[in-house]
C-alpha atoms as a PDB file:
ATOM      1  CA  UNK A   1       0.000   0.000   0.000  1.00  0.00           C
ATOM      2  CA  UNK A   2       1.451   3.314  -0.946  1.00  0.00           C
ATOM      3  CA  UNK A   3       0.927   6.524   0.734  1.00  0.00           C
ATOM      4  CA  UNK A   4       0.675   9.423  -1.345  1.00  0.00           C
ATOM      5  CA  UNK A   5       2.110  12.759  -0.151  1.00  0.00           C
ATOM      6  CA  UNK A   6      -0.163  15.334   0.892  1.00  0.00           C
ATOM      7  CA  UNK A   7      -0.382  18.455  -1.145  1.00  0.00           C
ATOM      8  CA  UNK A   8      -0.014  21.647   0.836  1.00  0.00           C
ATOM      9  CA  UNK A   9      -2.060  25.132  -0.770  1.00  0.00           C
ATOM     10  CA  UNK A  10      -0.001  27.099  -1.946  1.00  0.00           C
ATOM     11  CA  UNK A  11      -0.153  30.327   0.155  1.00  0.00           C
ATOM     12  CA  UNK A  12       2.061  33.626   0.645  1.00  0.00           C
ATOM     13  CA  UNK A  13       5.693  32.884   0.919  1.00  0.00           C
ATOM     14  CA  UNK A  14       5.562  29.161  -0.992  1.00  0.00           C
ATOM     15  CA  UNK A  15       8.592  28.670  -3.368  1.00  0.00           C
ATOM     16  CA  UNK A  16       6.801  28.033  -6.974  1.00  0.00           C
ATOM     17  CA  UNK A  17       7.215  26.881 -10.492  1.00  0.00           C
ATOM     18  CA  UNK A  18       4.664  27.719 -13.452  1.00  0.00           C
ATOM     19  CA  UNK A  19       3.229  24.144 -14.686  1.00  0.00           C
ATOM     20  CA  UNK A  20       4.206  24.283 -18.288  1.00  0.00           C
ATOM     21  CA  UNK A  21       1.315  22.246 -19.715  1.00  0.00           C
ATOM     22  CA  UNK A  22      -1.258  23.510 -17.551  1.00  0.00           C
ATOM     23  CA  UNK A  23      -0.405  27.120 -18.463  1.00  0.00           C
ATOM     24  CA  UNK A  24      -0.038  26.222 -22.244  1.00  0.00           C
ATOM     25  CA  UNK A  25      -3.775  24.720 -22.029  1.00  0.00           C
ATOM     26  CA  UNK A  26      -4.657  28.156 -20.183  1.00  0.00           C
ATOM     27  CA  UNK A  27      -6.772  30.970 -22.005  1.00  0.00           C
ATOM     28  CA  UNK A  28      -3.925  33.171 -20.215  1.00  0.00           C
ATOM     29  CA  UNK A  29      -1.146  31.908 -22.449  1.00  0.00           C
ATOM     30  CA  UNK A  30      -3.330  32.765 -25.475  1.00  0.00           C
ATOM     31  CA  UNK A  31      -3.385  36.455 -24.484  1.00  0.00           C
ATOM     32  CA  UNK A  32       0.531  36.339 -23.578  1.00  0.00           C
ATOM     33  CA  UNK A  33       4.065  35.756 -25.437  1.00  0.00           C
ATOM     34  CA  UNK A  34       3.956  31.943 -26.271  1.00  0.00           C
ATOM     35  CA  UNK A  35       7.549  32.083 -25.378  1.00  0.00           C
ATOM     36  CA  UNK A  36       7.681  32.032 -21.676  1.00  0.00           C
ATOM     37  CA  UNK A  37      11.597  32.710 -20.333  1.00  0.00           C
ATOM     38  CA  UNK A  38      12.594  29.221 -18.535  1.00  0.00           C
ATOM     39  CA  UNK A  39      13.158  30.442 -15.113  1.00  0.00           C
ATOM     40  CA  UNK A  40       9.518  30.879 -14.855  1.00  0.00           C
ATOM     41  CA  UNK A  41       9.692  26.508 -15.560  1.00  0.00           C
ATOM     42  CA  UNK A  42      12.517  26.042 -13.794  1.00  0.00           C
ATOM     43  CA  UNK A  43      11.676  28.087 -10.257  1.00  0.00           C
ATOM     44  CA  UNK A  44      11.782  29.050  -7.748  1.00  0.00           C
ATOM     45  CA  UNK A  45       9.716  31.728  -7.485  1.00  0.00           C
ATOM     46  CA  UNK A  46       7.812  33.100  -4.255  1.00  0.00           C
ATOM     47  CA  UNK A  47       4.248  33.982  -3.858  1.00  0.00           C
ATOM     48  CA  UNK A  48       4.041  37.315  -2.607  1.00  0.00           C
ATOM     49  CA  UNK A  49      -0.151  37.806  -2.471  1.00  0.00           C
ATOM     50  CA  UNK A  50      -2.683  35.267  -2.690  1.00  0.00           C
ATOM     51  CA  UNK A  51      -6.333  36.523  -4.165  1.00  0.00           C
ATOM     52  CA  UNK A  52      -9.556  34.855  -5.219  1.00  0.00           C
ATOM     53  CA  UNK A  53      -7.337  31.691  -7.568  1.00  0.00           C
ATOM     54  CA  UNK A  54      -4.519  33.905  -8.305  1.00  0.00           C
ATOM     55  CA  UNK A  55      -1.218  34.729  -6.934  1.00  0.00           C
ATOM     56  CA  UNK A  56       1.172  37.337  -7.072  1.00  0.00           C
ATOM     57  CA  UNK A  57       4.882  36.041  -8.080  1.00  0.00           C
ATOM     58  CA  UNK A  58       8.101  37.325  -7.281  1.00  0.00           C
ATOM     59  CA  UNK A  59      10.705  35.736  -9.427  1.00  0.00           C
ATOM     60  CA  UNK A  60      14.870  35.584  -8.374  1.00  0.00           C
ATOM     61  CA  UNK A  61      15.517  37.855 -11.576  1.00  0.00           C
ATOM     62  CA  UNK A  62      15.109  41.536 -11.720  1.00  0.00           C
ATOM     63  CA  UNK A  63      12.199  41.411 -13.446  1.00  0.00           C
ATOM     64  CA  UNK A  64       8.376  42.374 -12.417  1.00  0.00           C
ATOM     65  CA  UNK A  65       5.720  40.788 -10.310  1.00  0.00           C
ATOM     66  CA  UNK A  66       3.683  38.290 -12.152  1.00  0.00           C
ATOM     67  CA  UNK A  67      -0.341  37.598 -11.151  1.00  0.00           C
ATOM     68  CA  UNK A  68      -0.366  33.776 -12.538  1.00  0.00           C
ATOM     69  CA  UNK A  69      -3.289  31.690 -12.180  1.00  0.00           C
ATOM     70  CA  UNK A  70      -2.766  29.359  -8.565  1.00  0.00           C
ATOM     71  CA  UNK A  71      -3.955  25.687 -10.969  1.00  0.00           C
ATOM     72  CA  UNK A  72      -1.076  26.464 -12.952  1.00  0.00           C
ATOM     73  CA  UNK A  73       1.345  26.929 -10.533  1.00  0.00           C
ATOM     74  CA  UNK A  74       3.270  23.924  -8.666  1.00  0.00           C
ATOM     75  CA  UNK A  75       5.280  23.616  -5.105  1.00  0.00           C
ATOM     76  CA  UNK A  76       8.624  23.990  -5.780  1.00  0.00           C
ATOM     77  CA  UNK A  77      11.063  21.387  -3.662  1.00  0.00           C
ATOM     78  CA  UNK A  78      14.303  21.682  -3.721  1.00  0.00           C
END
């Protein structure tokens, strides 16, 4: 018998990684550049704000705040 692990929400101040094939199946990535830069795939980035299903992301890059959907987001582990 195999346990599964529990998935924690994802709240303000989780380390994050943008699902690539849930976001390319998104109506979001039809309005956006279909060319996404990797670190967004790669992680981690941190959830700064969490409101209604989306959530405010802070990447390690000096780049600006994303609002990403929180189903296409996953738990980054390191």
């Amino acid at each position: 018998m195999t346990d599964s692990i529990p998935i924690r929400p994802l709240k303000k101040g989780s380390l994050v990684f943008v699902d690539r094939e849930n976001y390319l199946k998104s109506i979001e990535a039809l309005a956006s550049d279909k060319d996404l830069p990797n670190y967004v795939f790669e992680g981690p980035g941190e959830i700064l704000a969490v409101k209604d299903e989306y959530a405010q992301v802070r990447w390690r890059m000096p780049v600006p705040d994303v609002w990403l959907k929180l189903d296409q987001l996953k738990e980054y582990i390191q």
